[in-house]
C-alpha atoms as a PDB file:
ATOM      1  CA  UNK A   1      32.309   5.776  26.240  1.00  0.00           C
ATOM      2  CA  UNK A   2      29.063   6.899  25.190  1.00  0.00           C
ATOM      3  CA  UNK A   3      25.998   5.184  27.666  1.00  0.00           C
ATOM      4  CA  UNK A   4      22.145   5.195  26.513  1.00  0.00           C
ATOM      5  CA  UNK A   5      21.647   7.404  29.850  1.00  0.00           C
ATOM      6  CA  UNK A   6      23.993   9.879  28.222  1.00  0.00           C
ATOM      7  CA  UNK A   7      21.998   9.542  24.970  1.00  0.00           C
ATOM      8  CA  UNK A   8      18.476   9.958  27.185  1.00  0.00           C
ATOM      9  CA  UNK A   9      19.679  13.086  28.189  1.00  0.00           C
ATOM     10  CA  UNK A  10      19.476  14.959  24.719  1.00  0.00           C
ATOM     11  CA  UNK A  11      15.915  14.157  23.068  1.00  0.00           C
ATOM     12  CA  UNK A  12      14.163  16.650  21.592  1.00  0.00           C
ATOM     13  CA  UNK A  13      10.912  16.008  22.783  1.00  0.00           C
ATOM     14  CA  UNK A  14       9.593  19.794  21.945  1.00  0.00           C
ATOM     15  CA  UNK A  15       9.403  18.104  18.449  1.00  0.00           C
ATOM     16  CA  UNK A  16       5.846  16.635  17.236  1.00  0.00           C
ATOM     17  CA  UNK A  17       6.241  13.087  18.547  1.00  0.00           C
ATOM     18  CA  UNK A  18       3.422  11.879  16.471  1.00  0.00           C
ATOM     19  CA  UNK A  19       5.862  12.016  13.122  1.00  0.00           C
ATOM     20  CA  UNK A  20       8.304   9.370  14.124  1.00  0.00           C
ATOM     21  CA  UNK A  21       7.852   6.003  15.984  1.00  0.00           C
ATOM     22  CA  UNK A  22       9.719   2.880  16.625  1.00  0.00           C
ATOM     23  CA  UNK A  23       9.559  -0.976  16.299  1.00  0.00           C
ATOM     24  CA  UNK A  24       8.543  -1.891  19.824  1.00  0.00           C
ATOM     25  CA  UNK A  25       9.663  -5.173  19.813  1.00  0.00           C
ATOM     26  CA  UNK A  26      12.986  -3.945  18.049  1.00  0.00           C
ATOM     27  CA  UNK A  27      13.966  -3.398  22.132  1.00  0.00           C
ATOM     28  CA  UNK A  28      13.390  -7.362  23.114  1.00  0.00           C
ATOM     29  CA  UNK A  29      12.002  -6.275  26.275  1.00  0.00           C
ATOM     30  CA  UNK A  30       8.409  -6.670  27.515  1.00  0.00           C
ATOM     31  CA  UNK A  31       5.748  -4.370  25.763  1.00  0.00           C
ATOM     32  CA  UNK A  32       5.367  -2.072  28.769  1.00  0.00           C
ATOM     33  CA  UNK A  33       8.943  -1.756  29.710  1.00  0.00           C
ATOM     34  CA  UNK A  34       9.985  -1.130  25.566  1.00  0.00           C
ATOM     35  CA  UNK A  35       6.766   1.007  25.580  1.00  0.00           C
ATOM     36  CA  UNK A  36       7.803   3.514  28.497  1.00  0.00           C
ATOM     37  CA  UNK A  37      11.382   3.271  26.970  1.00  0.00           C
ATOM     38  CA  UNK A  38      10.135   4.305  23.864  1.00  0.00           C
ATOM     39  CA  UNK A  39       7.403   7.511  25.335  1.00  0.00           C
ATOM     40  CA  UNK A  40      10.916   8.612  27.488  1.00  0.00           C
ATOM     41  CA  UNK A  41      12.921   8.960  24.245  1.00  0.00           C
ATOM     42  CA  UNK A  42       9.911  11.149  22.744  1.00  0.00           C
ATOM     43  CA  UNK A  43       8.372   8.727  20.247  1.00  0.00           C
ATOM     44  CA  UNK A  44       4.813   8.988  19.676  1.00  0.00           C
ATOM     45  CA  UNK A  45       4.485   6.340  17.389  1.00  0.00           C
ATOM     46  CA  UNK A  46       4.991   2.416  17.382  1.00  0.00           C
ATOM     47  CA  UNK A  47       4.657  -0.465  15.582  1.00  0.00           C
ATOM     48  CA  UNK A  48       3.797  -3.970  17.162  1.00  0.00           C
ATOM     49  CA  UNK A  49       5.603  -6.954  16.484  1.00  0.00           C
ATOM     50  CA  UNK A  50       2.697  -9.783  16.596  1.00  0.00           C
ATOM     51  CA  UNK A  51       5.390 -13.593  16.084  1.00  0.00           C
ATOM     52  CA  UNK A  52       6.814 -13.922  19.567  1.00  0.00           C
ATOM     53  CA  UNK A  53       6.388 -12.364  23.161  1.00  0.00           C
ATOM     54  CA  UNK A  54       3.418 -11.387  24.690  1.00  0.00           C
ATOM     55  CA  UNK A  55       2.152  -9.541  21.893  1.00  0.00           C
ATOM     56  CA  UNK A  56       1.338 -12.556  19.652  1.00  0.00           C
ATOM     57  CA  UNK A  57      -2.789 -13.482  18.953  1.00  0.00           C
ATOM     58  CA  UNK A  58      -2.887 -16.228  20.343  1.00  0.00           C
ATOM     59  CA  UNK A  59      -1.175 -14.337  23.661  1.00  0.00           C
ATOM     60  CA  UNK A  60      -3.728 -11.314  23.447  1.00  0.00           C
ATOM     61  CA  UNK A  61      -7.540 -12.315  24.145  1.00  0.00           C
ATOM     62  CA  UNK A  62      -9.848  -9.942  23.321  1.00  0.00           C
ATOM     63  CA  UNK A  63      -9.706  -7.812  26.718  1.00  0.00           C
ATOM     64  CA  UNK A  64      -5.708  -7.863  26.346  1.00  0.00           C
ATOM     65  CA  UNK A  65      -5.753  -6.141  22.771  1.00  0.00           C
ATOM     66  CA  UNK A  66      -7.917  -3.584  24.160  1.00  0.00           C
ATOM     67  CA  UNK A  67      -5.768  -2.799  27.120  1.00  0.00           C
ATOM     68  CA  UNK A  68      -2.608  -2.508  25.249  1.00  0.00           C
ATOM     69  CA  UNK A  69      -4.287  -0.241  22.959  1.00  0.00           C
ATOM     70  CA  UNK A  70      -5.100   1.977  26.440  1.00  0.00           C
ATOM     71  CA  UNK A  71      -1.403   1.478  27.413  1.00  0.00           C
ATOM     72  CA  UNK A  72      -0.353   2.984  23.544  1.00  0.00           C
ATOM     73  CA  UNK A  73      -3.086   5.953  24.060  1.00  0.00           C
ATOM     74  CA  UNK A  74      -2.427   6.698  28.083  1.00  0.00           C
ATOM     75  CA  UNK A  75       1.149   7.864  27.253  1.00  0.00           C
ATOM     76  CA  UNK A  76      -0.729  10.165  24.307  1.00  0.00           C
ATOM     77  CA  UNK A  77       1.007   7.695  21.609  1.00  0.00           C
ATOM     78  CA  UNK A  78      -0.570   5.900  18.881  1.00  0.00           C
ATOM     79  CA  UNK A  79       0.230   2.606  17.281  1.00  0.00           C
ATOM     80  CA  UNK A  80       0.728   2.904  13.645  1.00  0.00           C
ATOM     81  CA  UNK A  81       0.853  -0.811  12.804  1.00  0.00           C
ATOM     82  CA  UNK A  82       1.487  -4.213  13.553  1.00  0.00           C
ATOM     83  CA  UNK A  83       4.185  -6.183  12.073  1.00  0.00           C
ATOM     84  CA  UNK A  84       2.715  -9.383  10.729  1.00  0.00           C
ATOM     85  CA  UNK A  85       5.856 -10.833   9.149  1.00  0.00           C
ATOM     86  CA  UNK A  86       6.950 -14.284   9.911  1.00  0.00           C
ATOM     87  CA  UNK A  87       9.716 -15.580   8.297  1.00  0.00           C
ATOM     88  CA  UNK A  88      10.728 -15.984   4.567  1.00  0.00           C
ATOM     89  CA  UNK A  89       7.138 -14.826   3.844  1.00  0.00           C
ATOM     90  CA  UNK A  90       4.718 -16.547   1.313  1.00  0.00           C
ATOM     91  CA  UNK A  91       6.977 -18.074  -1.098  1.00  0.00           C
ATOM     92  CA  UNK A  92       7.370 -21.321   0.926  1.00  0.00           C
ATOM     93  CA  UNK A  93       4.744 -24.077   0.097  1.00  0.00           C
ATOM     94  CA  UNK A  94       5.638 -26.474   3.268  1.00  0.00           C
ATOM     95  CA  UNK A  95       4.990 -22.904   5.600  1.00  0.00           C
ATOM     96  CA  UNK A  96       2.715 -20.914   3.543  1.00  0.00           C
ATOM     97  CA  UNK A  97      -0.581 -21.936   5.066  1.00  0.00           C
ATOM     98  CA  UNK A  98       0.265 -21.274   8.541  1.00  0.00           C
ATOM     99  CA  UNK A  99       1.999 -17.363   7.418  1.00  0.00           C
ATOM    100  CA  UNK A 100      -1.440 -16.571   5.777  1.00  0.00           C
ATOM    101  CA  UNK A 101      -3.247 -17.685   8.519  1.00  0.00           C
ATOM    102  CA  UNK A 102      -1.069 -16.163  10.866  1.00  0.00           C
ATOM    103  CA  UNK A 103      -1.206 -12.754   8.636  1.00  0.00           C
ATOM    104  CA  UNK A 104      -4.974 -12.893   8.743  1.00  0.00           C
ATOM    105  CA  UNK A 105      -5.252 -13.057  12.670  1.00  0.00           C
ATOM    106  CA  UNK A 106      -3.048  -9.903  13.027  1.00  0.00           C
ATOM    107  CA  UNK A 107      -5.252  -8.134  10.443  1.00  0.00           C
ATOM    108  CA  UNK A 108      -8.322  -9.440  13.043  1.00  0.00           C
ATOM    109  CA  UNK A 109      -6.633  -8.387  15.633  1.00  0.00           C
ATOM    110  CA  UNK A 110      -5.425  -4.644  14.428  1.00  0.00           C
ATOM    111  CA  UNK A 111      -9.323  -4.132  13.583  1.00  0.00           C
ATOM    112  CA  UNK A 112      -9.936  -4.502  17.244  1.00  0.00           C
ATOM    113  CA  UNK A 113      -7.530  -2.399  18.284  1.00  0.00           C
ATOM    114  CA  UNK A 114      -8.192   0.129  16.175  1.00  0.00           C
ATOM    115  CA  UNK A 115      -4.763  -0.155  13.929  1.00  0.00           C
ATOM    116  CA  UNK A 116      -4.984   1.094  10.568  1.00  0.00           C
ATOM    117  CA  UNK A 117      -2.231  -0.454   8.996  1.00  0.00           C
ATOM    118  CA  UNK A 118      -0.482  -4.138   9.120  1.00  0.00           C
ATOM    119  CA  UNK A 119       2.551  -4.727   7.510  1.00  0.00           C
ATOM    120  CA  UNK A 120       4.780  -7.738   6.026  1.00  0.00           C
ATOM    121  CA  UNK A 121       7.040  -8.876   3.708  1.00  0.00           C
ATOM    122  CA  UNK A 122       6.171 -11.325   1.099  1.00  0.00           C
ATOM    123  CA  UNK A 123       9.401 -13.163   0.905  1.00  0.00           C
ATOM    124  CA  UNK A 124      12.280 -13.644  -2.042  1.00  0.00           C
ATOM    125  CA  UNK A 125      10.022 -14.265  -5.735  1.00  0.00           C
ATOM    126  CA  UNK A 126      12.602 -16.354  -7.962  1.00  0.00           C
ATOM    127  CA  UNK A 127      10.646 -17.627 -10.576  1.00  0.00           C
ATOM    128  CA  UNK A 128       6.700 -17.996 -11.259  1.00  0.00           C
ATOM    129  CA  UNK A 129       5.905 -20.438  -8.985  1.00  0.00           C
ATOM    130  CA  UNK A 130       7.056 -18.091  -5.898  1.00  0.00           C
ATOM    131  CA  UNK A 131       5.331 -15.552  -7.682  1.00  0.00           C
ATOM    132  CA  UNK A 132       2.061 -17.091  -8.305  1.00  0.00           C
ATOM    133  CA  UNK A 133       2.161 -18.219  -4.315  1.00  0.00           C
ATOM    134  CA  UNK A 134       2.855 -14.639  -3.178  1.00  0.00           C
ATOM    135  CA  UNK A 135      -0.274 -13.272  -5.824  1.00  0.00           C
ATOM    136  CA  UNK A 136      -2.950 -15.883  -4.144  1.00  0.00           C
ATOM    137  CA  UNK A 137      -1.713 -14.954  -0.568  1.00  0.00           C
ATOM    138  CA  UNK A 138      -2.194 -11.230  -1.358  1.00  0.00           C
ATOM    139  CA  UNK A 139      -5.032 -12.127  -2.647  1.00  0.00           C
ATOM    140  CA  UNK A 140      -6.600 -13.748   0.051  1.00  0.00           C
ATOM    141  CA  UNK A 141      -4.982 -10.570   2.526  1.00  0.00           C
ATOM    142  CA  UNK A 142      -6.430  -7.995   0.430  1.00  0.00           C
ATOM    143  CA  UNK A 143     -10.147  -9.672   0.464  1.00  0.00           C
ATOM    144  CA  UNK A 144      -9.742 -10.056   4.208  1.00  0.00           C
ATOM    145  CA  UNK A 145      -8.103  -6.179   4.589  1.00  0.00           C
ATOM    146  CA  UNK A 146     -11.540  -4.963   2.520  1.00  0.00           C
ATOM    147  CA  UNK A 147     -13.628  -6.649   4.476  1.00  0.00           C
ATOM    148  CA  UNK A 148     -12.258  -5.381   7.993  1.00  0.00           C
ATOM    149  CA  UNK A 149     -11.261  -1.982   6.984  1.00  0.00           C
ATOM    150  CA  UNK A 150      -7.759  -2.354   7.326  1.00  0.00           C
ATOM    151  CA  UNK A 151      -4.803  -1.281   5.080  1.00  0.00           C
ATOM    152  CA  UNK A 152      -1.862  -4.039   4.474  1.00  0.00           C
ATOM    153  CA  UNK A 153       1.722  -2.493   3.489  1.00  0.00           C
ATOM    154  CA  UNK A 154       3.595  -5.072   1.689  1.00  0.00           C
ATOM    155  CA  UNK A 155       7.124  -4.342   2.789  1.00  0.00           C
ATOM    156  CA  UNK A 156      10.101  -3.146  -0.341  1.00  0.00           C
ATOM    157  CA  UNK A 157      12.770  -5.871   0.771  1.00  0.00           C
ATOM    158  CA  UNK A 158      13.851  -9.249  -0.946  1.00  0.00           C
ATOM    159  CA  UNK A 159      11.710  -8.374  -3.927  1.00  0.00           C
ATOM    160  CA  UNK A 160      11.918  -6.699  -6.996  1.00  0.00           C
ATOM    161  CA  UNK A 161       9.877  -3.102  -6.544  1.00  0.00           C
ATOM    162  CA  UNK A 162       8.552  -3.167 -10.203  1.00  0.00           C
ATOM    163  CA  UNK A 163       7.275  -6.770  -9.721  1.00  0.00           C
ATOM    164  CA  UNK A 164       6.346  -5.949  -6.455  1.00  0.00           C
ATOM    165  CA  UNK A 165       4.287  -2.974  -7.933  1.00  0.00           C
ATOM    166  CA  UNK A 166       3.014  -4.984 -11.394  1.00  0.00           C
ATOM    167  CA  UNK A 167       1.475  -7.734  -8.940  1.00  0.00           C
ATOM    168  CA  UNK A 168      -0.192  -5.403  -6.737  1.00  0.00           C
ATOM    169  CA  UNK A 169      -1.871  -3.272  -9.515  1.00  0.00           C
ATOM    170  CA  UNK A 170      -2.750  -6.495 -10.759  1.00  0.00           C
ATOM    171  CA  UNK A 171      -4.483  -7.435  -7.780  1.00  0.00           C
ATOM    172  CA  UNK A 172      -6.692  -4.429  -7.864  1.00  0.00           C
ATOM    173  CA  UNK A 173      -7.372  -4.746  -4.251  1.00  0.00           C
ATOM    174  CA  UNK A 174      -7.299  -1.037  -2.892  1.00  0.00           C
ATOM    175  CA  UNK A 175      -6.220  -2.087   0.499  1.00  0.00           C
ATOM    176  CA  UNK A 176      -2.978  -3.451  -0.510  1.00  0.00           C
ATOM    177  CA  UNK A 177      -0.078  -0.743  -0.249  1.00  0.00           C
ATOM    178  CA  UNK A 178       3.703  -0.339   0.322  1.00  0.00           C
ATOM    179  CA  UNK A 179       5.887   0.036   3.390  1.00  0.00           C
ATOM    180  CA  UNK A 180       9.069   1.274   2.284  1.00  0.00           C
ATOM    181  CA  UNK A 181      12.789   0.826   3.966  1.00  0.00           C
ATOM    182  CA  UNK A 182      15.638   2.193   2.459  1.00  0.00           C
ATOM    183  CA  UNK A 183      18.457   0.373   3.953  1.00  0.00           C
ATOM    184  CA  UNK A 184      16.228  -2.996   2.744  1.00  0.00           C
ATOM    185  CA  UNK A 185      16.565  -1.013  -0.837  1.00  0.00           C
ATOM    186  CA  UNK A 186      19.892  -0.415  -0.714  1.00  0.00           C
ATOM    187  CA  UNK A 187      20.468  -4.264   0.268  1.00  0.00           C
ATOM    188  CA  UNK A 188      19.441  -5.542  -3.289  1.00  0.00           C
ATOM    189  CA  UNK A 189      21.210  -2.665  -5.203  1.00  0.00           C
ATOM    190  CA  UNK A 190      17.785  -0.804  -5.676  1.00  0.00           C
ATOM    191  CA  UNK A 191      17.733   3.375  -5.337  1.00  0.00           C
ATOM    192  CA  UNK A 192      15.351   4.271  -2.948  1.00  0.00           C
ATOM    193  CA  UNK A 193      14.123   7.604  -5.039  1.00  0.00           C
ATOM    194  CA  UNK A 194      13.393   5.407  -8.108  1.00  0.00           C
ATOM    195  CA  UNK A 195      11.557   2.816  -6.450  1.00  0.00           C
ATOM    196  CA  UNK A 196       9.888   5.677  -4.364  1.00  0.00           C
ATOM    197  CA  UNK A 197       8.419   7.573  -7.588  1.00  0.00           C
ATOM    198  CA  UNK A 198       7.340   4.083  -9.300  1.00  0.00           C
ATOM    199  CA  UNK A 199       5.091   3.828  -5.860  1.00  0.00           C
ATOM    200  CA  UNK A 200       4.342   6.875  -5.842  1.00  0.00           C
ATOM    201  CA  UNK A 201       1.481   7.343  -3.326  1.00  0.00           C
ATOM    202  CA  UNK A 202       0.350   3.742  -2.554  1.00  0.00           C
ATOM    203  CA  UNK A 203       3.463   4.112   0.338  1.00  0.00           C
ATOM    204  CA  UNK A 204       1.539   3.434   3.550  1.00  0.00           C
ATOM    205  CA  UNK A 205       4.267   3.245   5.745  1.00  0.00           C
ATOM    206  CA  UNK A 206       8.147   4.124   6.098  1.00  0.00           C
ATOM    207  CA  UNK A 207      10.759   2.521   7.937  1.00  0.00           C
ATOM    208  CA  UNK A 208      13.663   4.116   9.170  1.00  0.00           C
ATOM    209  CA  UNK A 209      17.223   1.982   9.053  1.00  0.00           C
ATOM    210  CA  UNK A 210      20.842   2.448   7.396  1.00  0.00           C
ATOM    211  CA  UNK A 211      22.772   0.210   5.937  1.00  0.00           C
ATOM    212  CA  UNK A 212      26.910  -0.260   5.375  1.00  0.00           C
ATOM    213  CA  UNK A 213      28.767  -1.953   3.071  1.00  0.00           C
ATOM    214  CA  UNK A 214      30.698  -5.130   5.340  1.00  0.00           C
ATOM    215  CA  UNK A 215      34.485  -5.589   4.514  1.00  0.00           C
ATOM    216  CA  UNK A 216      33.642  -9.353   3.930  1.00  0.00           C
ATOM    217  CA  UNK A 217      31.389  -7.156   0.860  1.00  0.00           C
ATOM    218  CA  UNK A 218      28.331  -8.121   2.542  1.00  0.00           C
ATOM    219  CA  UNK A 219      25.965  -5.345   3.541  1.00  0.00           C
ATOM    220  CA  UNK A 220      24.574  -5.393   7.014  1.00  0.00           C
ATOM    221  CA  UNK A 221      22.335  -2.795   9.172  1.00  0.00           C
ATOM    222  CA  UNK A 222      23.647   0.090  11.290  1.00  0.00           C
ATOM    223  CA  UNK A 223      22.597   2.757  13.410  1.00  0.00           C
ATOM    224  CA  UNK A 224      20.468   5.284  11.558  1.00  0.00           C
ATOM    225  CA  UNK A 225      22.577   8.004  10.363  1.00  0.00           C
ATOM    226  CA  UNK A 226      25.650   6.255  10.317  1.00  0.00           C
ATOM    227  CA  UNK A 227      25.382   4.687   7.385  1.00  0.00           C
ATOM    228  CA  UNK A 228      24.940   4.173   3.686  1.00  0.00           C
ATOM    229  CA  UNK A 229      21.416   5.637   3.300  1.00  0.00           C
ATOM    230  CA  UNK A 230      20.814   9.250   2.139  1.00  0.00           C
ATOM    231  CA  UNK A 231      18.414  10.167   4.505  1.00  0.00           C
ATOM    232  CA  UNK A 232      17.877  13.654   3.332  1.00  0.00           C
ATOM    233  CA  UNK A 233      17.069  12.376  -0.383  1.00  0.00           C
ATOM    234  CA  UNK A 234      15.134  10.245   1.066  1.00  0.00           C
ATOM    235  CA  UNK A 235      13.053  12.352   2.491  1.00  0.00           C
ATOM    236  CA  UNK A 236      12.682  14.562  -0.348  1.00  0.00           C
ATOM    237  CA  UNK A 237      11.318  11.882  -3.023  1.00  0.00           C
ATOM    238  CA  UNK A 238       8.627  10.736  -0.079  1.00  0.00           C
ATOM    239  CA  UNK A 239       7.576  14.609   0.563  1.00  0.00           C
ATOM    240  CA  UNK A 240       7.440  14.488  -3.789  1.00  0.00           C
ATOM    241  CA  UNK A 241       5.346  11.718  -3.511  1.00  0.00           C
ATOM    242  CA  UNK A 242       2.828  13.123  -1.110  1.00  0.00           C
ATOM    243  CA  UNK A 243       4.149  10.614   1.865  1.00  0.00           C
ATOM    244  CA  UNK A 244       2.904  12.227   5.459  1.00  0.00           C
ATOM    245  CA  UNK A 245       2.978   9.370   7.680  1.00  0.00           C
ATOM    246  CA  UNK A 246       4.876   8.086   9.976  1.00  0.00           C
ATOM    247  CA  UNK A 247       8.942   7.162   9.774  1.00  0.00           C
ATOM    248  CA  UNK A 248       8.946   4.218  12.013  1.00  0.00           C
ATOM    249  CA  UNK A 249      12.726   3.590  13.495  1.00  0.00           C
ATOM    250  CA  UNK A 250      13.387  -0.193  12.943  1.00  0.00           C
ATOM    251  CA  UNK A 251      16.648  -2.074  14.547  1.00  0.00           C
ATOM    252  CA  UNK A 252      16.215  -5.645  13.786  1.00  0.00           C
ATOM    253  CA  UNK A 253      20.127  -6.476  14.284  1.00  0.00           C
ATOM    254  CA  UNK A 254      22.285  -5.198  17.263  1.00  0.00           C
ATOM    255  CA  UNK A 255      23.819  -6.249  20.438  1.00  0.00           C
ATOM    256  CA  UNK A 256      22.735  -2.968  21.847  1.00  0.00           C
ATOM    257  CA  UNK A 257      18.618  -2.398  20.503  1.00  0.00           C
ATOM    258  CA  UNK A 258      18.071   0.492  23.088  1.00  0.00           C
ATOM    259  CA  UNK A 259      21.084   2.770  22.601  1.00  0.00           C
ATOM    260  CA  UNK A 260      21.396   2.093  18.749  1.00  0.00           C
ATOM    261  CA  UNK A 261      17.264   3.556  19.006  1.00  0.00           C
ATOM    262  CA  UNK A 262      17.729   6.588  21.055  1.00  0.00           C
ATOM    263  CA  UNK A 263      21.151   7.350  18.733  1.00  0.00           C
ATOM    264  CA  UNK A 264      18.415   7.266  15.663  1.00  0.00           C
ATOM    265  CA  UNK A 265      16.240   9.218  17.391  1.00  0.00           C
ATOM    266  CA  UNK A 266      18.973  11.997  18.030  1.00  0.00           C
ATOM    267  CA  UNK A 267      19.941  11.918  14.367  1.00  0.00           C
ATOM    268  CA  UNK A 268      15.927  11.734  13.202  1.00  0.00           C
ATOM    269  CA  UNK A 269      15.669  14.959  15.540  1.00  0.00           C
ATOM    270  CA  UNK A 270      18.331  16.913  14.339  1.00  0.00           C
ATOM    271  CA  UNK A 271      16.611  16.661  10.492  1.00  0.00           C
ATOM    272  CA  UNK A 272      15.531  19.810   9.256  1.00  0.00           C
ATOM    273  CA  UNK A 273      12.828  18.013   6.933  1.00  0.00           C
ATOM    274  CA  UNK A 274      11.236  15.894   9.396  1.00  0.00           C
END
């Protein structure tokens, strides 16, 4: 059987480690434990989850954000966003107020720290009233993001991309972008290359996961490179596209966080396009 020590034992860390990153919090470990993990596997990227642990606003003062941006830049990392997302997003009227509230203090909180981007999802839009919810909280984001100098990449999943896109460009608020996911694509029957030219460059962000069809017929997550998700054509439409950031390694569902990471980090390493 196959061990995350015997999986330590093969990074590639001649590679540039500035190119991919990982969800920090994806380990469920305390940030400097998952933060060493993730420098020994030869990431030089992360991104921050800011809704529970010690990582949250109201658990970072002022002093605390700037020392765990020292802890991100000792180990010659950088942090290329925090995760804002709480929930079903902004499509819930009873939770809405709190989300955009809690949205806004990340965005505070990545300015001192020196984040460029924050990223979220903006929940499932069924008919116009979800819409119209999702607009105003973008709204209020993007005026916020302007103000502060930060970017905010509104996550691809539970949403259709070409509404996604329409109420975005509608917007007109240059600080609102896309993070994109794949396996999150793949989920609601969308192809990734398609959704990734209609985008075109306002992608801010990628995430890496996979994705495999259940035998119950429901789709679920997997280790990077074992599943559904061309990787390769992947790749290719976000190099058409002009996309140069970072491919952030997300594992938001597994028994085993840490070994299911390195394993995507092996197979991320072994790409000849990345």
């Amino acid at each position: 059987m196959t061990t995350s020590a015997d999986i330590f034992l093969h990074y590639d860390t001649s590679m540039e480690r500035q190119h991919i990153g990982c969800g920090l919090h994806d380990f469920h470990l305390p940030t400097r434990l998952a933060l060493k993990r993730a420098y020994d596997m030869g990431f030089g990227a992360v991104e921050i989850g800011t809704t529970s642990g010690d990582t949250t606003p109201d658990q970072l003062s002022q002093s605390g954000r700037r020392e765990l941006a020292r802890l991100v830049q000792g180990r010659g990392m950088n942090t290329a966003a925090l995760d804002a997302h709480a929930g079903g997003g902004w499509t819930d009227p009873g939770h809405n107020e709190e989300r955009i509230d809690h949205a806004k203090s990340v965005i505070h909180m990545a300015c001192e720290m020196g984040v460029p981007v924050v990223t979220a999802g903006v929940g499932r839009i069924g008919d116009e009233s979800s819409r119209g919810m999702v607009e105003s909280a973008l709204s209020e984001i993007g005026d916020l993001c302007d103000r502060t100098g930060t970017l905010f990449a509104v996550r691809t999943e539970g949403v259709e991309a070409e509404m996604l896109a329409d109420i975005i460009t509608g917007l007109g608020c240059p600080s609102l972008k896309y993070c994109i996911d794949p396996a999150s694509l793949l989920m609601s029957d969308d192809d990734p290359g398609e959704v990734i030219a209609r985008l075109d460059d306002g992608i801010l962000l990628a995430h890496a996961r996979d994705v495999v069809q259940g035998s119950s017929g429901v789709a679920r997550e997997t280790v990077l490179g074992e599943g559904q998700v061309d990787y390769l054509g992947f790749l290719a439409a976000l190099s058409a596209a002009g996309y140069h950031g970072p491919h952030i390694v997300r594992r938001t569902d597994s028994p085993r966080p840490t070994e299911d990471i390195a394993r995507a980090k092996v197979f991320l390493d072994g790409l000849p396009s990345l």
